[in-house]
PDB file of N, CA and C in Angstrom:
ATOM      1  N   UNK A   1       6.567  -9.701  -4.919  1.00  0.00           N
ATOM      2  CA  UNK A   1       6.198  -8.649  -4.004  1.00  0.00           C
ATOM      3  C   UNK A   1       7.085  -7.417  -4.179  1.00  0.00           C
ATOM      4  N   UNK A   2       8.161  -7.973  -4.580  1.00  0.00           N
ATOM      5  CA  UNK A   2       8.971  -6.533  -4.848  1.00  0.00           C
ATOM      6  C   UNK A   2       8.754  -5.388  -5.989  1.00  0.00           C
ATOM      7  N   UNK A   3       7.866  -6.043  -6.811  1.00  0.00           N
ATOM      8  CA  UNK A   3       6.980  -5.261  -7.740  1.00  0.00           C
ATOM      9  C   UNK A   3       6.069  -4.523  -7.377  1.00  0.00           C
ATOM     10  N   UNK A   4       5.758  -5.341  -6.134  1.00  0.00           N
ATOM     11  CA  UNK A   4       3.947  -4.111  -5.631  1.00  0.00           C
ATOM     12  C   UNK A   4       5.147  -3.059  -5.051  1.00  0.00           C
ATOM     13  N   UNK A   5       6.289  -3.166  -4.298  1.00  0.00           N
ATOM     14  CA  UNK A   5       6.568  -2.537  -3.218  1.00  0.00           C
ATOM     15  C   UNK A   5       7.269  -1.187  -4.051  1.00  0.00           C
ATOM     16  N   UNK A   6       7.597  -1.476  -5.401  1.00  0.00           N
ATOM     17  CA  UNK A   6       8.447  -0.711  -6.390  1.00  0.00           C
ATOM     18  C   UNK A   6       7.137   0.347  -6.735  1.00  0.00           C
ATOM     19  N   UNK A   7       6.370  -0.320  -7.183  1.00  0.00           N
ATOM     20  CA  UNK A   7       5.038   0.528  -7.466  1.00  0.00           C
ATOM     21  C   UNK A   7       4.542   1.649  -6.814  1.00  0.00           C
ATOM     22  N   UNK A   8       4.629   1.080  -4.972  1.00  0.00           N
ATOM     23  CA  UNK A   8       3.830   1.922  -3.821  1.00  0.00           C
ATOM     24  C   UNK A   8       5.124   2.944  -3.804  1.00  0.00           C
ATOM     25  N   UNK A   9       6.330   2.569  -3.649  1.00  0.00           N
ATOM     26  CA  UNK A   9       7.254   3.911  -3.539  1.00  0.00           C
ATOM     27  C   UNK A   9       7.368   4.635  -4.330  1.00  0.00           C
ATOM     28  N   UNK A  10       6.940   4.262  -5.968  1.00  0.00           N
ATOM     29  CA  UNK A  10       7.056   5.228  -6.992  1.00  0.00           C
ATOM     30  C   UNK A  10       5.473   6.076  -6.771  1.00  0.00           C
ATOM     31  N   UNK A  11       4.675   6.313  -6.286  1.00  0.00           N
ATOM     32  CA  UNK A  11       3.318   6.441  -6.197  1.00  0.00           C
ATOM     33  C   UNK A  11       3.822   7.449  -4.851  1.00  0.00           C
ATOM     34  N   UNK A  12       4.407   7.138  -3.853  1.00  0.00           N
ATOM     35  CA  UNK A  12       4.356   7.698  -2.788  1.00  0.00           C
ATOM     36  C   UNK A  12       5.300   9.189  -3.244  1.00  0.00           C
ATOM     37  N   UNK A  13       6.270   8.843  -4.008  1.00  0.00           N
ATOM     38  CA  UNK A  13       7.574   9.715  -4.531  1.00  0.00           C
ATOM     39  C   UNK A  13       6.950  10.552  -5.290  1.00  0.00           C
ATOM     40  N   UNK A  14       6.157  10.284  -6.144  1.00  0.00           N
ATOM     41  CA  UNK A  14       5.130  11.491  -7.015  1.00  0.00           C
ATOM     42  C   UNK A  14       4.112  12.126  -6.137  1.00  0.00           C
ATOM     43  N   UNK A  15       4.273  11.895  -4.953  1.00  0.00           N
ATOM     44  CA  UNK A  15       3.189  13.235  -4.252  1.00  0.00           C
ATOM     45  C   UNK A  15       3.967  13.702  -3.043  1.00  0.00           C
ATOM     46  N   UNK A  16       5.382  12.844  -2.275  1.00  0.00           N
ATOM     47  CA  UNK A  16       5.886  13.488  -1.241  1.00  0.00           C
ATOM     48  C   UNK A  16       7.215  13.283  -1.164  1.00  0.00           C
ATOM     49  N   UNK A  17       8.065  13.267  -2.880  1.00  0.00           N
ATOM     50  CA  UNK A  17       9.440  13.316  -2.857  1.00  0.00           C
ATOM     51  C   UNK A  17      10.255  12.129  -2.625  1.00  0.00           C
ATOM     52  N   UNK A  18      11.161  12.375  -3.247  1.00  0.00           N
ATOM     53  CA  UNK A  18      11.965  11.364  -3.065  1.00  0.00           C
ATOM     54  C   UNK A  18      12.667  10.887  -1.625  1.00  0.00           C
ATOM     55  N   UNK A  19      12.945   9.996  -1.278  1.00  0.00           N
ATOM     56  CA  UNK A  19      13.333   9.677   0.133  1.00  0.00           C
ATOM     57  C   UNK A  19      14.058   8.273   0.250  1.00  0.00           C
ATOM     58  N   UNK A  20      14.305   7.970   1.505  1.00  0.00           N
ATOM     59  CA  UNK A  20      14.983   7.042   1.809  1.00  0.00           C
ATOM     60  C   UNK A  20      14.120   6.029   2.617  1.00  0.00           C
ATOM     61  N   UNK A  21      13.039   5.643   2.273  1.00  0.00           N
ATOM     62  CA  UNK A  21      12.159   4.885   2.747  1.00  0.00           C
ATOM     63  C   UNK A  21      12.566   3.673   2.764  1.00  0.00           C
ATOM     64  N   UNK A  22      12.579   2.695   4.075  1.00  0.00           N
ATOM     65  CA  UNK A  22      12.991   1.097   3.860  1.00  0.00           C
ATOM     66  C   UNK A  22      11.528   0.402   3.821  1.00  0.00           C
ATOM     67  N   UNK A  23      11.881  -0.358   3.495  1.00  0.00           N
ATOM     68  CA  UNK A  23      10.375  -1.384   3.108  1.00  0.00           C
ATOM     69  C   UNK A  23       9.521  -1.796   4.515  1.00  0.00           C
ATOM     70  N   UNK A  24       9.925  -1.061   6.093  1.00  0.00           N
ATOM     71  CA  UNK A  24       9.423  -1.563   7.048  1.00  0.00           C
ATOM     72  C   UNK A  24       9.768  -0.271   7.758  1.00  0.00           C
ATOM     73  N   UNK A  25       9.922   1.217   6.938  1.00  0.00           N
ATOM     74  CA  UNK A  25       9.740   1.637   7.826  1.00  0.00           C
ATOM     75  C   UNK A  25       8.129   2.565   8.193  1.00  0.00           C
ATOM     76  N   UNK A  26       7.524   3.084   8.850  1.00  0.00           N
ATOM     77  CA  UNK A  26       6.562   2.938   9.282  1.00  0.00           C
ATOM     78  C   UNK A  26       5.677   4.545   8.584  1.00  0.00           C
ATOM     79  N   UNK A  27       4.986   4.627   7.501  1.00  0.00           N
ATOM     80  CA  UNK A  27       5.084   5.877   7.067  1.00  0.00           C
ATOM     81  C   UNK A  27       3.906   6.896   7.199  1.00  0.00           C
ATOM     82  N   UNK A  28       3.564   6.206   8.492  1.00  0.00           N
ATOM     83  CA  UNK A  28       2.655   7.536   9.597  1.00  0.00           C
ATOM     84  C   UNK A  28       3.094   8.141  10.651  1.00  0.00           C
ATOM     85  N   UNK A  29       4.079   7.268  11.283  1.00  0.00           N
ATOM     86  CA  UNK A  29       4.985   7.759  12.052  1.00  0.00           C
ATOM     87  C   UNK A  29       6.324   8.507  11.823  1.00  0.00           C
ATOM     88  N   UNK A  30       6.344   8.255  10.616  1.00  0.00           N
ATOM     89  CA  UNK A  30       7.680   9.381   9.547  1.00  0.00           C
ATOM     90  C   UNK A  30       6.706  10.206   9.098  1.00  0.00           C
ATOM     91  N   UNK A  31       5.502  10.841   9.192  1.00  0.00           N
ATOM     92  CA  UNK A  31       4.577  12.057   8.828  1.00  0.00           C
ATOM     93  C   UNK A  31       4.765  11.997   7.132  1.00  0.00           C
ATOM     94  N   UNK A  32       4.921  10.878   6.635  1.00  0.00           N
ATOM     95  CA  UNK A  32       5.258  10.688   5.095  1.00  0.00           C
ATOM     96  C   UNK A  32       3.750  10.850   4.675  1.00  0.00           C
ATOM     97  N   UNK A  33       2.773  10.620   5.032  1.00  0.00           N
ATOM     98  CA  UNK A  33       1.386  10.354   5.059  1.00  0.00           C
ATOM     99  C   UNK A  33       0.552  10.286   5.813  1.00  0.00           C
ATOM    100  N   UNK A  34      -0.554  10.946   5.677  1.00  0.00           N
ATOM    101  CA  UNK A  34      -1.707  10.737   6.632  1.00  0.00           C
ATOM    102  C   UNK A  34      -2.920  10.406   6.469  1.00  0.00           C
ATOM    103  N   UNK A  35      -3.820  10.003   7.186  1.00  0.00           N
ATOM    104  CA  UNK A  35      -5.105   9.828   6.845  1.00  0.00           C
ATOM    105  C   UNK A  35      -5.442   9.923   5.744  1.00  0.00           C
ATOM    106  N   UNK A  36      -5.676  10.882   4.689  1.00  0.00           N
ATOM    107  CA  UNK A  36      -6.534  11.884   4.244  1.00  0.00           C
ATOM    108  C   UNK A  36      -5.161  10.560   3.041  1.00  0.00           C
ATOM    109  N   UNK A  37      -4.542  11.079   2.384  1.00  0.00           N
ATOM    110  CA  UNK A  37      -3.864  10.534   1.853  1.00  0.00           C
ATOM    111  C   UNK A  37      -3.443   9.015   1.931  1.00  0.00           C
ATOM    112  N   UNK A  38      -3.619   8.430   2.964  1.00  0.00           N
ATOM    113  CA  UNK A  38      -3.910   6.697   3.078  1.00  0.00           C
ATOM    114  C   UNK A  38      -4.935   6.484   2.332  1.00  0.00           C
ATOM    115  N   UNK A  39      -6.396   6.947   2.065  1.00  0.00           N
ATOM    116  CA  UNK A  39      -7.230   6.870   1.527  1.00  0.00           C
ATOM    117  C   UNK A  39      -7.055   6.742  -0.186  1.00  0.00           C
ATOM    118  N   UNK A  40      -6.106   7.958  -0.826  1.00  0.00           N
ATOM    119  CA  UNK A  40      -5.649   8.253  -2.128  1.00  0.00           C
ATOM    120  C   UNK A  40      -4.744   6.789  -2.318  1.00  0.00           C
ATOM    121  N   UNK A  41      -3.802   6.326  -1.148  1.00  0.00           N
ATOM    122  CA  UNK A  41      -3.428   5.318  -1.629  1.00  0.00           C
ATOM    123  C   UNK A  41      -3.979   4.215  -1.989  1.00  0.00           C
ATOM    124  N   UNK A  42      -4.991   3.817  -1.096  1.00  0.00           N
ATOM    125  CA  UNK A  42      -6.201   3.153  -1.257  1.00  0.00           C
ATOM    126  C   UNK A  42      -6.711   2.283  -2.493  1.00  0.00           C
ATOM    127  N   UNK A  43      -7.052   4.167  -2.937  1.00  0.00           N
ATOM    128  CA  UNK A  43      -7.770   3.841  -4.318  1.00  0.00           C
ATOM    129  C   UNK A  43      -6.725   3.782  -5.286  1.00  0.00           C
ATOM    130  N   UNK A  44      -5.579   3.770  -5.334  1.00  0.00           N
ATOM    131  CA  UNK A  44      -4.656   3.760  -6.304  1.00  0.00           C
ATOM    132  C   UNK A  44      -4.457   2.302  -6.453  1.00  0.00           C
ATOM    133  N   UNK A  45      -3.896   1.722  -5.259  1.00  0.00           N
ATOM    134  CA  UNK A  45      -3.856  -0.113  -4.566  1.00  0.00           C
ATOM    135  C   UNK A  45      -5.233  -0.952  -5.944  1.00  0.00           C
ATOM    136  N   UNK A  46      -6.711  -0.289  -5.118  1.00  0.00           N
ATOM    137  CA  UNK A  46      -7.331  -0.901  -5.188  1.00  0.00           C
ATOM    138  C   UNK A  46      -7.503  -0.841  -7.532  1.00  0.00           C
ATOM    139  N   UNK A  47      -7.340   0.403  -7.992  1.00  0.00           N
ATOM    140  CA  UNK A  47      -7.294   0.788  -9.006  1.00  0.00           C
ATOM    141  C   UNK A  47      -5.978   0.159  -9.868  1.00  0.00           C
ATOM    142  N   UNK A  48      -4.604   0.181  -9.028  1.00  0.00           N
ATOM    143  CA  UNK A  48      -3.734  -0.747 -10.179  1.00  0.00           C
ATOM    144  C   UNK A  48      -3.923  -2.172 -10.029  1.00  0.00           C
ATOM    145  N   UNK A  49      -4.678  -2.777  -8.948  1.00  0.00           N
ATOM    146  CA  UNK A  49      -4.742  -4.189  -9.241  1.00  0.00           C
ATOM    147  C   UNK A  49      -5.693  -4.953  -9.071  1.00  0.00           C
ATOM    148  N   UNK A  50      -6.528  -4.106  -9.240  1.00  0.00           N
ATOM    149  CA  UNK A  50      -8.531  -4.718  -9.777  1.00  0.00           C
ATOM    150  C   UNK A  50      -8.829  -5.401  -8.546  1.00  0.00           C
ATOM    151  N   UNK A  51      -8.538  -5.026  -7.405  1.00  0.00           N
ATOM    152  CA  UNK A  51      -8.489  -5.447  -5.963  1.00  0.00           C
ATOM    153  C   UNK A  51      -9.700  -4.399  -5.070  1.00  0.00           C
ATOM    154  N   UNK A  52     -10.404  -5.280  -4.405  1.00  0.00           N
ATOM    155  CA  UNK A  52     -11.175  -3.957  -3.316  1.00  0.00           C
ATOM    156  C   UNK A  52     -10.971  -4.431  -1.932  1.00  0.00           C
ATOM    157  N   UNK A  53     -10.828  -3.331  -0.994  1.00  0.00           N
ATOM    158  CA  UNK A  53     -10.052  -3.971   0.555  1.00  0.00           C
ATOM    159  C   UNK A  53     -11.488  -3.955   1.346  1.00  0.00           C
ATOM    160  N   UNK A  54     -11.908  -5.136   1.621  1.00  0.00           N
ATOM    161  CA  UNK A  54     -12.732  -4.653   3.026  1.00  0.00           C
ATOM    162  C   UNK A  54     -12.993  -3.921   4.284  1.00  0.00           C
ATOM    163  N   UNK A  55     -13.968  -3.406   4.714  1.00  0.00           N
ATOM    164  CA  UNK A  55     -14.058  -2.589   5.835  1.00  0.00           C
ATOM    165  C   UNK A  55     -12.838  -3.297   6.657  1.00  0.00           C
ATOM    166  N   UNK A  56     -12.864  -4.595   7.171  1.00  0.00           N
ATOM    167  CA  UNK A  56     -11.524  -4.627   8.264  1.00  0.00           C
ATOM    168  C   UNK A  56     -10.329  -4.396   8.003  1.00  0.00           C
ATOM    169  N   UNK A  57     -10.040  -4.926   6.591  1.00  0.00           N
ATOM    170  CA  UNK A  57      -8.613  -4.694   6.016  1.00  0.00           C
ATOM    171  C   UNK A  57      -8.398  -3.050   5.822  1.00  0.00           C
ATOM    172  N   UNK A  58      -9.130  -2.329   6.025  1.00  0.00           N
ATOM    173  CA  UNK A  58      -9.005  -1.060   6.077  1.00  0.00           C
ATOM    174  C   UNK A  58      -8.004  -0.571   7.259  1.00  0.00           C
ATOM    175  N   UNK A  59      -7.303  -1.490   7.803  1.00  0.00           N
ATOM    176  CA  UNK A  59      -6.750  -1.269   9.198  1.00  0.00           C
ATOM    177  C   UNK A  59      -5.477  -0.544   8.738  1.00  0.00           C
ATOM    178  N   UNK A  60      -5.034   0.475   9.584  1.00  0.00           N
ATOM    179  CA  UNK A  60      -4.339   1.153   9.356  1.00  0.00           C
ATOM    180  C   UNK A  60      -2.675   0.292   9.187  1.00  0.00           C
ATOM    181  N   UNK A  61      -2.547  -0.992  10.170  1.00  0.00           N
ATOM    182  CA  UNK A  61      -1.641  -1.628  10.187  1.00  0.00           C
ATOM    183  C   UNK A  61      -1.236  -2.058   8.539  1.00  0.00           C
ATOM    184  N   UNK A  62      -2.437  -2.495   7.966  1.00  0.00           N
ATOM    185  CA  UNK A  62      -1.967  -2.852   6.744  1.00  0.00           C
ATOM    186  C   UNK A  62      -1.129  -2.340   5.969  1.00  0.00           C
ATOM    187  N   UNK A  63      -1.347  -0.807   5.723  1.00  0.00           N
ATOM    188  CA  UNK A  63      -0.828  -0.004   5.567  1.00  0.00           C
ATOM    189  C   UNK A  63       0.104   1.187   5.486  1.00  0.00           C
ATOM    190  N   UNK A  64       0.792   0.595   6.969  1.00  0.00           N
ATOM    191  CA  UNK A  64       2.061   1.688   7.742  1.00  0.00           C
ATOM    192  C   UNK A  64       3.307   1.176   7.066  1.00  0.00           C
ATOM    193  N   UNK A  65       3.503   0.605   6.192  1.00  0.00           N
ATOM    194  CA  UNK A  65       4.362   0.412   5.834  1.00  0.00           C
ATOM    195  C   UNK A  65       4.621  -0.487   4.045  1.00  0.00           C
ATOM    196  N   UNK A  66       5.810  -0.245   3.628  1.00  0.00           N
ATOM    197  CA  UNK A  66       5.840  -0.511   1.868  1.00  0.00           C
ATOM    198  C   UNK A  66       5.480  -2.769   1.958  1.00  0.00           C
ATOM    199  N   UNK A  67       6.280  -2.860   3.336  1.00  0.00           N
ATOM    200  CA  UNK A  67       6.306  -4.221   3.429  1.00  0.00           C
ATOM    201  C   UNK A  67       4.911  -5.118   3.592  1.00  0.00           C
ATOM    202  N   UNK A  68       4.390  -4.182   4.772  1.00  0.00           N
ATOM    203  CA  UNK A  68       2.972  -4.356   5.328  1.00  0.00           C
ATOM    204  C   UNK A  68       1.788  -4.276   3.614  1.00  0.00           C
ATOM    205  N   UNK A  69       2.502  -3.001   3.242  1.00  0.00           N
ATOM    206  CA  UNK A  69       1.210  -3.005   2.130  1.00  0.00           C
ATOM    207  C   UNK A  69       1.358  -4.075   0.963  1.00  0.00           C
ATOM    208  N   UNK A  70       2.641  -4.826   0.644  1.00  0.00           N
ATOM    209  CA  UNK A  70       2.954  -5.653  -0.204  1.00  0.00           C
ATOM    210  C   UNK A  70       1.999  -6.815   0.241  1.00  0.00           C
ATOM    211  N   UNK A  71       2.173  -7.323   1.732  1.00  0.00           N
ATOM    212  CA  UNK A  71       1.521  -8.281   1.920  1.00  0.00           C
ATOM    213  C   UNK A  71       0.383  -8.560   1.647  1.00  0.00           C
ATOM    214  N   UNK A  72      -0.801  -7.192   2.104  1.00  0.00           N
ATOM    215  CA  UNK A  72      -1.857  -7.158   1.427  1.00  0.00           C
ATOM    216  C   UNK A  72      -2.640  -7.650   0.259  1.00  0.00           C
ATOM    217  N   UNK A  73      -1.711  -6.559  -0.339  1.00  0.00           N
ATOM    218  CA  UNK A  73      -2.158  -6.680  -1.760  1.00  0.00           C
ATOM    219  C   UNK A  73      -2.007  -8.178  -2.511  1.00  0.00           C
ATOM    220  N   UNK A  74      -0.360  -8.777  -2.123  1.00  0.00           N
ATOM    221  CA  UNK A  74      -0.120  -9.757  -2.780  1.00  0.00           C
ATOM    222  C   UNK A  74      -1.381 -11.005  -2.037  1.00  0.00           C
ATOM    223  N   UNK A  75      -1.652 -10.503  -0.587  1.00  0.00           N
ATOM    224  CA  UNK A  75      -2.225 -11.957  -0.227  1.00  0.00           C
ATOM    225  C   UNK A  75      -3.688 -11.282  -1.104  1.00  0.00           C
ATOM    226  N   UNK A  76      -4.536 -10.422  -1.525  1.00  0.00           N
ATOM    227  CA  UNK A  76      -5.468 -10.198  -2.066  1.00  0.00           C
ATOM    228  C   UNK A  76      -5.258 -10.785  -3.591  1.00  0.00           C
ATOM    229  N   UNK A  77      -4.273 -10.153  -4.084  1.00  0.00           N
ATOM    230  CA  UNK A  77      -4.236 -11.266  -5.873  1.00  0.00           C
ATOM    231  C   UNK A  77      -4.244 -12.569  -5.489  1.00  0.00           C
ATOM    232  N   UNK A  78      -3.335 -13.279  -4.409  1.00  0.00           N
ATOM    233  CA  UNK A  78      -3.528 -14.656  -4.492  1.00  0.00           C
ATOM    234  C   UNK A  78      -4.729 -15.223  -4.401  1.00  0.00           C
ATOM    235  N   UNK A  79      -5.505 -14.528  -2.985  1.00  0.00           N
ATOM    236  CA  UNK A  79      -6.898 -14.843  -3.228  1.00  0.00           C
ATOM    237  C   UNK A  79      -8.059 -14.760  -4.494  1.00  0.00           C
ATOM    238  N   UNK A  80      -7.485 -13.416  -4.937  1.00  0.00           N
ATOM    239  CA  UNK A  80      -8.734 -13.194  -6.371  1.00  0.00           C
ATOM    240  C   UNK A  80      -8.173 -14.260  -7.393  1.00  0.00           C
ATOM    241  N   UNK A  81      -6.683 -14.598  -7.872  1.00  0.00           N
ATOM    242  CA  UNK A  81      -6.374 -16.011  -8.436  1.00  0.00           C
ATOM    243  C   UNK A  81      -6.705 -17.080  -7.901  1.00  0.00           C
ATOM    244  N   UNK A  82      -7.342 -17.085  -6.912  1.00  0.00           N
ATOM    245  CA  UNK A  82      -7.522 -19.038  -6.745  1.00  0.00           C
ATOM    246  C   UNK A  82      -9.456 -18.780  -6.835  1.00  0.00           C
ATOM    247  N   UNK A  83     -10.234 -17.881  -6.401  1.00  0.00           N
ATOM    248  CA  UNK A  83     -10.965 -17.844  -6.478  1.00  0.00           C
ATOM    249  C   UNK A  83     -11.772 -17.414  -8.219  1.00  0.00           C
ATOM    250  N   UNK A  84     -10.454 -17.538  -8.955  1.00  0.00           N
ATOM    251  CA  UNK A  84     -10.764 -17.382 -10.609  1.00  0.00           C
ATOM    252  C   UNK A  84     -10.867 -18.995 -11.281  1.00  0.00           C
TER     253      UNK A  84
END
């Protein structure tokens, strides 16, 4: 997981700088990102790891954070690996 989480901060750092982001801290409420740009992350998520999120997983919770989004993703590869 510390690979997805290395990924999402290098991704986040190429469009809003370098920073001191902890892996839980919350990055809608630090104005690091918004809407409009959750979306760009989205498709980046869904584009580096042949992953697509469902309408519910679309929840913003998933997403507020480097920790929150690791989980995701990683519980989505585990699923697309067992279902291979």
């Amino acid at each position: 997981m510390n690979e997805i989480k290395l990924k999402v901060r290098n991704f986040l750092t190429r469009f809003v700088g370098p920073n001191e982001l902890k892996d839980t801290d919350n990055i809608f409420e630090l104005n690091i990102v918004n809407s409009l740009f959750a979306m760009q992350l989205v498709h980046f998520l869904e584009s580096e790891y042949k992953i697509i999120f469902t309408n519910q997983e679309l929840d913003i919770s998933n997403f507020q954070s480097l920790e929150a989004i690791a989980n995701i993703v990683f519980s989505k590869l585990t699923t697309k690996n067992t279902n291979n």
